[in-house]
PDB file of N, CA and C in Angstrom:
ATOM      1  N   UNK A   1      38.796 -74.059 268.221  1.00  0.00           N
ATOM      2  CA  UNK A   1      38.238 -73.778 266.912  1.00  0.00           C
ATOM      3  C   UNK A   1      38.655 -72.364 266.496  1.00  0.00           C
ATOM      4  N   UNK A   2      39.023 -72.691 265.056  1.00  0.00           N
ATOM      5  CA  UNK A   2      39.694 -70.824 264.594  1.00  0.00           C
ATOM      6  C   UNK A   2      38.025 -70.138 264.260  1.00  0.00           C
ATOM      7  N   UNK A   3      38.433 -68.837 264.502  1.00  0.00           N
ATOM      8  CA  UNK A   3      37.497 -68.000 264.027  1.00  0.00           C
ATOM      9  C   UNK A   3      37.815 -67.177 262.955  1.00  0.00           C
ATOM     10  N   UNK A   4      36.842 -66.653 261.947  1.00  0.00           N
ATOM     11  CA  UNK A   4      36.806 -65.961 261.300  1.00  0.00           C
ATOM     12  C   UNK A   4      38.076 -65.147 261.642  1.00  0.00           C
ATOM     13  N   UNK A   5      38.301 -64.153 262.589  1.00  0.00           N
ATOM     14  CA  UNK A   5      39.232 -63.330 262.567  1.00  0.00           C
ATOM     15  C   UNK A   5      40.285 -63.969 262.834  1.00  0.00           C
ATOM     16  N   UNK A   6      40.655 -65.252 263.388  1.00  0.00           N
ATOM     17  CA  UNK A   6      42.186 -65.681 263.496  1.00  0.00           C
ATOM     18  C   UNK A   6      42.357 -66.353 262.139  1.00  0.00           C
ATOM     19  N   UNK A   7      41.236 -66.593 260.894  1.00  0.00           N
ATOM     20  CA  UNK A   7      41.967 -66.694 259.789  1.00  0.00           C
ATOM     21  C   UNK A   7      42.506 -65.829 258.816  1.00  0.00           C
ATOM     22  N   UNK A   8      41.545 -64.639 259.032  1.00  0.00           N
ATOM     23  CA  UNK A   8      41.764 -63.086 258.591  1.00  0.00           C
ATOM     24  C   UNK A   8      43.580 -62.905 259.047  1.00  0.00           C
ATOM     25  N   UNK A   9      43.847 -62.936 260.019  1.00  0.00           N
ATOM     26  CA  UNK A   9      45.489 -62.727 260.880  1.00  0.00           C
ATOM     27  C   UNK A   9      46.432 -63.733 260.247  1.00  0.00           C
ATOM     28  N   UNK A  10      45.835 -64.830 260.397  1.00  0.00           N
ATOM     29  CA  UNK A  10      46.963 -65.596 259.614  1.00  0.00           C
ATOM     30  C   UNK A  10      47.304 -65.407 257.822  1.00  0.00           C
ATOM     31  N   UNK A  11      46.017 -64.797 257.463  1.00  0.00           N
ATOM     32  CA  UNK A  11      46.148 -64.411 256.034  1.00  0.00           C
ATOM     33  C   UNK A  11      47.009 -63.967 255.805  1.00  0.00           C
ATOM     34  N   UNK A  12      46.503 -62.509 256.378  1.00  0.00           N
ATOM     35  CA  UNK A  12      47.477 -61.055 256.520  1.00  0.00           C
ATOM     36  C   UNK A  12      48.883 -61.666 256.807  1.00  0.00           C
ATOM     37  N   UNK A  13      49.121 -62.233 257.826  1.00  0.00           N
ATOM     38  CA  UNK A  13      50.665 -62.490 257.993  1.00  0.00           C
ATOM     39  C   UNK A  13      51.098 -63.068 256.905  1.00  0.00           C
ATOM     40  N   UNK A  14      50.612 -64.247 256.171  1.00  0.00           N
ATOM     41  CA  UNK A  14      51.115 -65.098 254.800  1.00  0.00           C
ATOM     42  C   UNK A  14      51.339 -63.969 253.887  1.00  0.00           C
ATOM     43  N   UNK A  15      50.126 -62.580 253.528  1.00  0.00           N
ATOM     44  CA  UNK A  15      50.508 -62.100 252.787  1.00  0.00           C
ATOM     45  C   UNK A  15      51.978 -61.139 253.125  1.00  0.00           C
ATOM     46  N   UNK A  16      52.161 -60.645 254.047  1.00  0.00           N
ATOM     47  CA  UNK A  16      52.855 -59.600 254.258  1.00  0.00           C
ATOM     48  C   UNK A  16      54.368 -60.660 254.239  1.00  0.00           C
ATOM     49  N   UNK A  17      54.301 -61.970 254.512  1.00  0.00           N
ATOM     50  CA  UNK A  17      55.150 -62.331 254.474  1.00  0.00           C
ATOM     51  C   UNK A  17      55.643 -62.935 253.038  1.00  0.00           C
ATOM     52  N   UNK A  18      54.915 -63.340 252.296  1.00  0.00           N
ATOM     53  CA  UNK A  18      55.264 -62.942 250.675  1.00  0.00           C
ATOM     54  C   UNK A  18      55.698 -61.445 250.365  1.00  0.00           C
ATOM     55  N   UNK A  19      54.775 -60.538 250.585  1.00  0.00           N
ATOM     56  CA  UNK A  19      55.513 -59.098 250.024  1.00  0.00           C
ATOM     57  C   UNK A  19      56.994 -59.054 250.403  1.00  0.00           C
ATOM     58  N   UNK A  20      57.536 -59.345 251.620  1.00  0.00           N
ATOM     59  CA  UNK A  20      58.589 -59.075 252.218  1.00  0.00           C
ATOM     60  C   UNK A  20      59.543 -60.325 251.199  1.00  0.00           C
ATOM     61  N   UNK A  21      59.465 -60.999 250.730  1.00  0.00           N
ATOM     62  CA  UNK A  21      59.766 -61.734 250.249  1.00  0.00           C
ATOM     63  C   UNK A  21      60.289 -60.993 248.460  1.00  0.00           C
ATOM     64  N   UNK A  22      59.045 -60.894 248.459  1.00  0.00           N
ATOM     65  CA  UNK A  22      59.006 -60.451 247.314  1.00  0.00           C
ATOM     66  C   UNK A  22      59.603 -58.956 246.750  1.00  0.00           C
ATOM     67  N   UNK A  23      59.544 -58.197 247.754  1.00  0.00           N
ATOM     68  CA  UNK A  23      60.596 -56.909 248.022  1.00  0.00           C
ATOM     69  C   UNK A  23      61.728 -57.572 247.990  1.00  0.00           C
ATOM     70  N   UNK A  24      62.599 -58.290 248.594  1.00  0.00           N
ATOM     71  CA  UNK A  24      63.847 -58.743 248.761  1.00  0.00           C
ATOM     72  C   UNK A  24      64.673 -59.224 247.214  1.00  0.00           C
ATOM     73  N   UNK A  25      63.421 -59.870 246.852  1.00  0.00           N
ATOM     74  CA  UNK A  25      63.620 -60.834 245.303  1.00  0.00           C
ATOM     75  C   UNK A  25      63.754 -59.728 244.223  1.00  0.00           C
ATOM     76  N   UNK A  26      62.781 -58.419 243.848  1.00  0.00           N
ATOM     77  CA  UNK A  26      63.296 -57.300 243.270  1.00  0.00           C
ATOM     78  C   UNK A  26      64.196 -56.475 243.502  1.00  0.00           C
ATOM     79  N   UNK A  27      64.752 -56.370 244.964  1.00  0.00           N
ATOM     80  CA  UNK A  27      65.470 -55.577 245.363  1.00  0.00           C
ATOM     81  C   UNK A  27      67.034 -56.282 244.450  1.00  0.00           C
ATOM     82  N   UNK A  28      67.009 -57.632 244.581  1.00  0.00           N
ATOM     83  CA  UNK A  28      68.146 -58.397 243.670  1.00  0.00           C
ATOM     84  C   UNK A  28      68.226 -58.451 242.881  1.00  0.00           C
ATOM     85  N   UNK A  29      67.081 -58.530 242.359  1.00  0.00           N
ATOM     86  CA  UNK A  29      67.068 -58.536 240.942  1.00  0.00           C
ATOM     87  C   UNK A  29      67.346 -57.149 239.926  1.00  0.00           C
ATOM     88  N   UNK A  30      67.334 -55.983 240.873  1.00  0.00           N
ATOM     89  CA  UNK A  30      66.996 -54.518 240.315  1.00  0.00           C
ATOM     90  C   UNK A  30      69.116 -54.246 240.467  1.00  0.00           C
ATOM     91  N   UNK A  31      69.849 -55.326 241.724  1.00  0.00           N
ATOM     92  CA  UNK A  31      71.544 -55.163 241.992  1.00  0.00           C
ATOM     93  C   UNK A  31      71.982 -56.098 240.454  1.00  0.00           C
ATOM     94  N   UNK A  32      71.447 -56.905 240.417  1.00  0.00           N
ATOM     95  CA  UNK A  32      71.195 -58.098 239.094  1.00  0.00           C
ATOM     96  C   UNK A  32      71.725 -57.091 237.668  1.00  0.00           C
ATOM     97  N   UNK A  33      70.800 -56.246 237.268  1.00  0.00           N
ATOM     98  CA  UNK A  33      70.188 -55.579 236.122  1.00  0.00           C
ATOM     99  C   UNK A  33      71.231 -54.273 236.237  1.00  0.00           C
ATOM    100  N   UNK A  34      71.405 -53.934 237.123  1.00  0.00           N
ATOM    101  CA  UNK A  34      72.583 -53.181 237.162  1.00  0.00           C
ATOM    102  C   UNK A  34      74.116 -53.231 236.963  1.00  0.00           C
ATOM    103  N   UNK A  35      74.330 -55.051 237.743  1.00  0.00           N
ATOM    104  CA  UNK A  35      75.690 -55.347 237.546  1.00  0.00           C
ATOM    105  C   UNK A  35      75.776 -55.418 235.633  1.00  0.00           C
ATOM    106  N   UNK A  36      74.873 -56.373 234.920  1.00  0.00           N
ATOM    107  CA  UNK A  36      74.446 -56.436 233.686  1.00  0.00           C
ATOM    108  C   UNK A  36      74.358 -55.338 232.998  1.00  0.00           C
ATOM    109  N   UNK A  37      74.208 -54.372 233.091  1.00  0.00           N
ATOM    110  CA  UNK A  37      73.966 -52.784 232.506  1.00  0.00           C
ATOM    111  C   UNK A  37      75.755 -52.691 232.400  1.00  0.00           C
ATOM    112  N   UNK A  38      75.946 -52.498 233.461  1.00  0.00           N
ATOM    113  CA  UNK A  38      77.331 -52.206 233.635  1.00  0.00           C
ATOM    114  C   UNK A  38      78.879 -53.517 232.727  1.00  0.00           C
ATOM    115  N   UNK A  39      78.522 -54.260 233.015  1.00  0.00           N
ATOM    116  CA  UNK A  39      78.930 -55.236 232.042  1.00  0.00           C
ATOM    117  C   UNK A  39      78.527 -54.950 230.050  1.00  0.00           C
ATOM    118  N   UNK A  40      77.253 -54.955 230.176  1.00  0.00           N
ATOM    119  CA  UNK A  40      77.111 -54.528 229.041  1.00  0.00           C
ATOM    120  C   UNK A  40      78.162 -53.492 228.274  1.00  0.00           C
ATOM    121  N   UNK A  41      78.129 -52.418 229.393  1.00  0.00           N
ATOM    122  CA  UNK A  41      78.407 -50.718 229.037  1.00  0.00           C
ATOM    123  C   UNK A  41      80.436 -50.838 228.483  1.00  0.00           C
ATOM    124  N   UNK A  42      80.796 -52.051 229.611  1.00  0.00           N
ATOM    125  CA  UNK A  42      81.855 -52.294 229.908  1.00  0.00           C
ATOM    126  C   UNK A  42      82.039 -52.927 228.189  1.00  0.00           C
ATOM    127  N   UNK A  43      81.956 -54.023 228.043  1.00  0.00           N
ATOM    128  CA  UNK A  43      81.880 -54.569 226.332  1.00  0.00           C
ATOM    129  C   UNK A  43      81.834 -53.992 224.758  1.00  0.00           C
ATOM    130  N   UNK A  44      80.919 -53.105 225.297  1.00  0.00           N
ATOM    131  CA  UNK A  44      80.300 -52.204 224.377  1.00  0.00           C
ATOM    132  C   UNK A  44      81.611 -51.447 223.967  1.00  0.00           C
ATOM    133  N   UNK A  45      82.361 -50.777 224.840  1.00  0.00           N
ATOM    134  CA  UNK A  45      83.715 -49.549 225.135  1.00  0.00           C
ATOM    135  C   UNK A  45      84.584 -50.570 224.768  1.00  0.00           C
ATOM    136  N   UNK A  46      84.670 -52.129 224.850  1.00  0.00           N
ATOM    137  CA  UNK A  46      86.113 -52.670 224.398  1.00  0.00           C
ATOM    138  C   UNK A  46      85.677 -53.392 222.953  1.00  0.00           C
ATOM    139  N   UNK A  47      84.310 -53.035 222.558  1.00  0.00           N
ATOM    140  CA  UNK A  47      84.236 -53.861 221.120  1.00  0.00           C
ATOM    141  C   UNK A  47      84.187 -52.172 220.467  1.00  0.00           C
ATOM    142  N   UNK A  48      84.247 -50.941 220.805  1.00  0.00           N
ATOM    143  CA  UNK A  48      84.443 -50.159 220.511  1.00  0.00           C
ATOM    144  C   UNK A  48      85.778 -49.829 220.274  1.00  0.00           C
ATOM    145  N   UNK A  49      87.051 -49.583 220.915  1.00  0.00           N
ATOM    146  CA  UNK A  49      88.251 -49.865 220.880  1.00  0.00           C
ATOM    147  C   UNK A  49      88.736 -50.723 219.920  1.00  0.00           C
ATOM    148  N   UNK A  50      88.365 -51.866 219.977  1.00  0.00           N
ATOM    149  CA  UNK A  50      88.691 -53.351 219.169  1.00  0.00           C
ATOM    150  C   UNK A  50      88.655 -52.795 217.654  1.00  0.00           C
ATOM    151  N   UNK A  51      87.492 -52.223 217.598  1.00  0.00           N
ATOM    152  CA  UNK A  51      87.311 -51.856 215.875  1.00  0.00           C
ATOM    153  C   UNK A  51      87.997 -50.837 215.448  1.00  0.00           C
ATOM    154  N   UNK A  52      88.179 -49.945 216.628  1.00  0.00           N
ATOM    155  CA  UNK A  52      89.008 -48.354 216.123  1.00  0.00           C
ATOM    156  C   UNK A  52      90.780 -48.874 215.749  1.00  0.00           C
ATOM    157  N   UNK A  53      90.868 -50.215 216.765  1.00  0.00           N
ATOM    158  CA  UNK A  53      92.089 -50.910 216.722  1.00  0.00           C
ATOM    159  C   UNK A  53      92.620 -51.421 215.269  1.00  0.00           C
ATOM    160  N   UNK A  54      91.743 -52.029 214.732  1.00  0.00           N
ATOM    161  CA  UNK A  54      91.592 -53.234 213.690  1.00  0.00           C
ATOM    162  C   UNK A  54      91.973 -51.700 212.538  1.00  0.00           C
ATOM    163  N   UNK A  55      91.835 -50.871 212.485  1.00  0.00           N
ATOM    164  CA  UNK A  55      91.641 -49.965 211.228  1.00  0.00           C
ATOM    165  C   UNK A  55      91.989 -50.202 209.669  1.00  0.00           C
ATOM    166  N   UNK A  56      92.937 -50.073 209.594  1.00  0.00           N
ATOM    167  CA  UNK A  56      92.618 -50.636 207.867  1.00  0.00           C
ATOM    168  C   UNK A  56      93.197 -51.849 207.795  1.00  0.00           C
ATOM    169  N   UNK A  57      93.173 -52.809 208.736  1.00  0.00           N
ATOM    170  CA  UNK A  57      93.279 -54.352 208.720  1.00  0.00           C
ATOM    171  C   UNK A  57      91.659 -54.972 208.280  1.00  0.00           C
ATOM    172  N   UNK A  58      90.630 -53.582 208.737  1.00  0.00           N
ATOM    173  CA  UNK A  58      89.463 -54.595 209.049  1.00  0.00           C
ATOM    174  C   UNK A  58      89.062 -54.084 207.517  1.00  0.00           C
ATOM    175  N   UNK A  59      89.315 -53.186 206.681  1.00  0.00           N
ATOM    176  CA  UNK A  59      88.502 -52.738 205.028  1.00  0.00           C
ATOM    177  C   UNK A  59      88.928 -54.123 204.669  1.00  0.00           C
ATOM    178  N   UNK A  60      87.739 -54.146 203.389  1.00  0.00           N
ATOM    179  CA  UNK A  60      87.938 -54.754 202.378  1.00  0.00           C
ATOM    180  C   UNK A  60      88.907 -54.462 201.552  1.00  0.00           C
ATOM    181  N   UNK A  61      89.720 -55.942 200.994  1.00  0.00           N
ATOM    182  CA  UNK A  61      91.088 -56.068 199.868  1.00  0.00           C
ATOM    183  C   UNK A  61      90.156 -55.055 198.481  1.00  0.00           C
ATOM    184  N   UNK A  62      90.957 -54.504 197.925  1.00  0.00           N
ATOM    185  CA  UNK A  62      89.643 -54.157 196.484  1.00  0.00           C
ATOM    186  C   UNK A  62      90.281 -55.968 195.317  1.00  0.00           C
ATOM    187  N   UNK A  63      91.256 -56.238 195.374  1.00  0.00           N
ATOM    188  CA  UNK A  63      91.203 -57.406 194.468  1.00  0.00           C
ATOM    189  C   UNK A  63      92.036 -58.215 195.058  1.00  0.00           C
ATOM    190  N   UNK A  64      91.983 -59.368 194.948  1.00  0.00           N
ATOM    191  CA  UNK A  64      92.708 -60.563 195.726  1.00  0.00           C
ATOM    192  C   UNK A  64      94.677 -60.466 195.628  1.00  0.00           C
ATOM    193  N   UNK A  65      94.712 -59.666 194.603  1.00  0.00           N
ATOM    194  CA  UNK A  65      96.466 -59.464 194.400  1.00  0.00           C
ATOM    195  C   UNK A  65      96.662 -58.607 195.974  1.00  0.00           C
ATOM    196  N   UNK A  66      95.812 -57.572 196.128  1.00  0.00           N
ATOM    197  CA  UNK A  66      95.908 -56.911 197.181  1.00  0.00           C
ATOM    198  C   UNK A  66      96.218 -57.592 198.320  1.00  0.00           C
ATOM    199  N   UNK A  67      95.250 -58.691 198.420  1.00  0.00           N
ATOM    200  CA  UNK A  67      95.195 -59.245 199.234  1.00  0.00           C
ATOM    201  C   UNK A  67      96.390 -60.073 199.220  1.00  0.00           C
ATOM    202  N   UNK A  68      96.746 -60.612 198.602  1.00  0.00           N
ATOM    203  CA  UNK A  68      98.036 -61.546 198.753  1.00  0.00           C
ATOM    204  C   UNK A  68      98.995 -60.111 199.068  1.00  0.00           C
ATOM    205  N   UNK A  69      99.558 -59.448 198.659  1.00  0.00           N
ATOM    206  CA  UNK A  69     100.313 -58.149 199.117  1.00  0.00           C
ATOM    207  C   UNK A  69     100.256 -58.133 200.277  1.00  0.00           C
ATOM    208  N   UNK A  70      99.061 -57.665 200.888  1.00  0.00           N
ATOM    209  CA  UNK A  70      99.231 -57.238 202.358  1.00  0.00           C
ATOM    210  C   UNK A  70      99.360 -58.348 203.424  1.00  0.00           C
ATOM    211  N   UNK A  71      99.077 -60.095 202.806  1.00  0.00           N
ATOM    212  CA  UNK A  71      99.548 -60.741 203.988  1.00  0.00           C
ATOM    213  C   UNK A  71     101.041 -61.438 203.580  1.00  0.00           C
ATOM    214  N   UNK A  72     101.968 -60.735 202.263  1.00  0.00           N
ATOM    215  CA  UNK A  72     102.858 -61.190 202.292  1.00  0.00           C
ATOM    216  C   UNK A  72     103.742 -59.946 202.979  1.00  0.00           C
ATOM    217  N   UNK A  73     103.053 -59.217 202.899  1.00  0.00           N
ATOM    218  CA  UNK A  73     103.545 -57.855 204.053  1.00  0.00           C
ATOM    219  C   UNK A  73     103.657 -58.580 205.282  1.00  0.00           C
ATOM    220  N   UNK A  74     102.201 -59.024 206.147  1.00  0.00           N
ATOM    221  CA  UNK A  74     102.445 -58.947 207.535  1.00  0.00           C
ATOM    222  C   UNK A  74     103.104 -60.275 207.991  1.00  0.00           C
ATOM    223  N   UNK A  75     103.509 -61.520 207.231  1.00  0.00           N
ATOM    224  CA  UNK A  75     104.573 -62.198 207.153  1.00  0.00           C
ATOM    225  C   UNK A  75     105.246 -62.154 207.277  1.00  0.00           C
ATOM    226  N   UNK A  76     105.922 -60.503 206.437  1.00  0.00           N
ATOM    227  CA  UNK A  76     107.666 -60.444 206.689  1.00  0.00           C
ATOM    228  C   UNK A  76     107.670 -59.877 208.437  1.00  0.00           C
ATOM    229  N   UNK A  77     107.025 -58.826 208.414  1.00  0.00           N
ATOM    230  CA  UNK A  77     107.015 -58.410 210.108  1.00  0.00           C
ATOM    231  C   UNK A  77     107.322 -59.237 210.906  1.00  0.00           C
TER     232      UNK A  77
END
């Protein structure tokens, strides 16, 4: 028959063995949030580039003649 204190022990062990668990699961999740940060940071610097790239491809035509102009420009190229 268990006693009071050998259910107290088995508690304690269930709990400590969740915490340990549960340390492990943030500890991944905290390598997780970092790789993601870094990815982010990474995107951010090439959609930064991308736009400095695009430069006066990316303005607005001011009237549609313009616009026919500049893609009978990049046609001939």
């Amino acid at each position: 028959m268990t006693t009071h204190e050998d259910n107290m022990n088995e508690g304690t062990a269930h709990l400590a063995a969740d915490n340990e668990r549960l340390q492990r699961e943030v500890e991944s999740l905290q390598q997780e949030l970092a790789q993601c940060k870094s990815e982010l940071a990474n995107a951010k610097r090439e959609l930064h580039r991308l736009k400095g790239k695009s430069g006066a491809a990316a303005r607005q035509p001011e009237a549609m003649s313009t616009m026919a102009t500049r893609l009978r420009d990049a046609l001939r190229e």
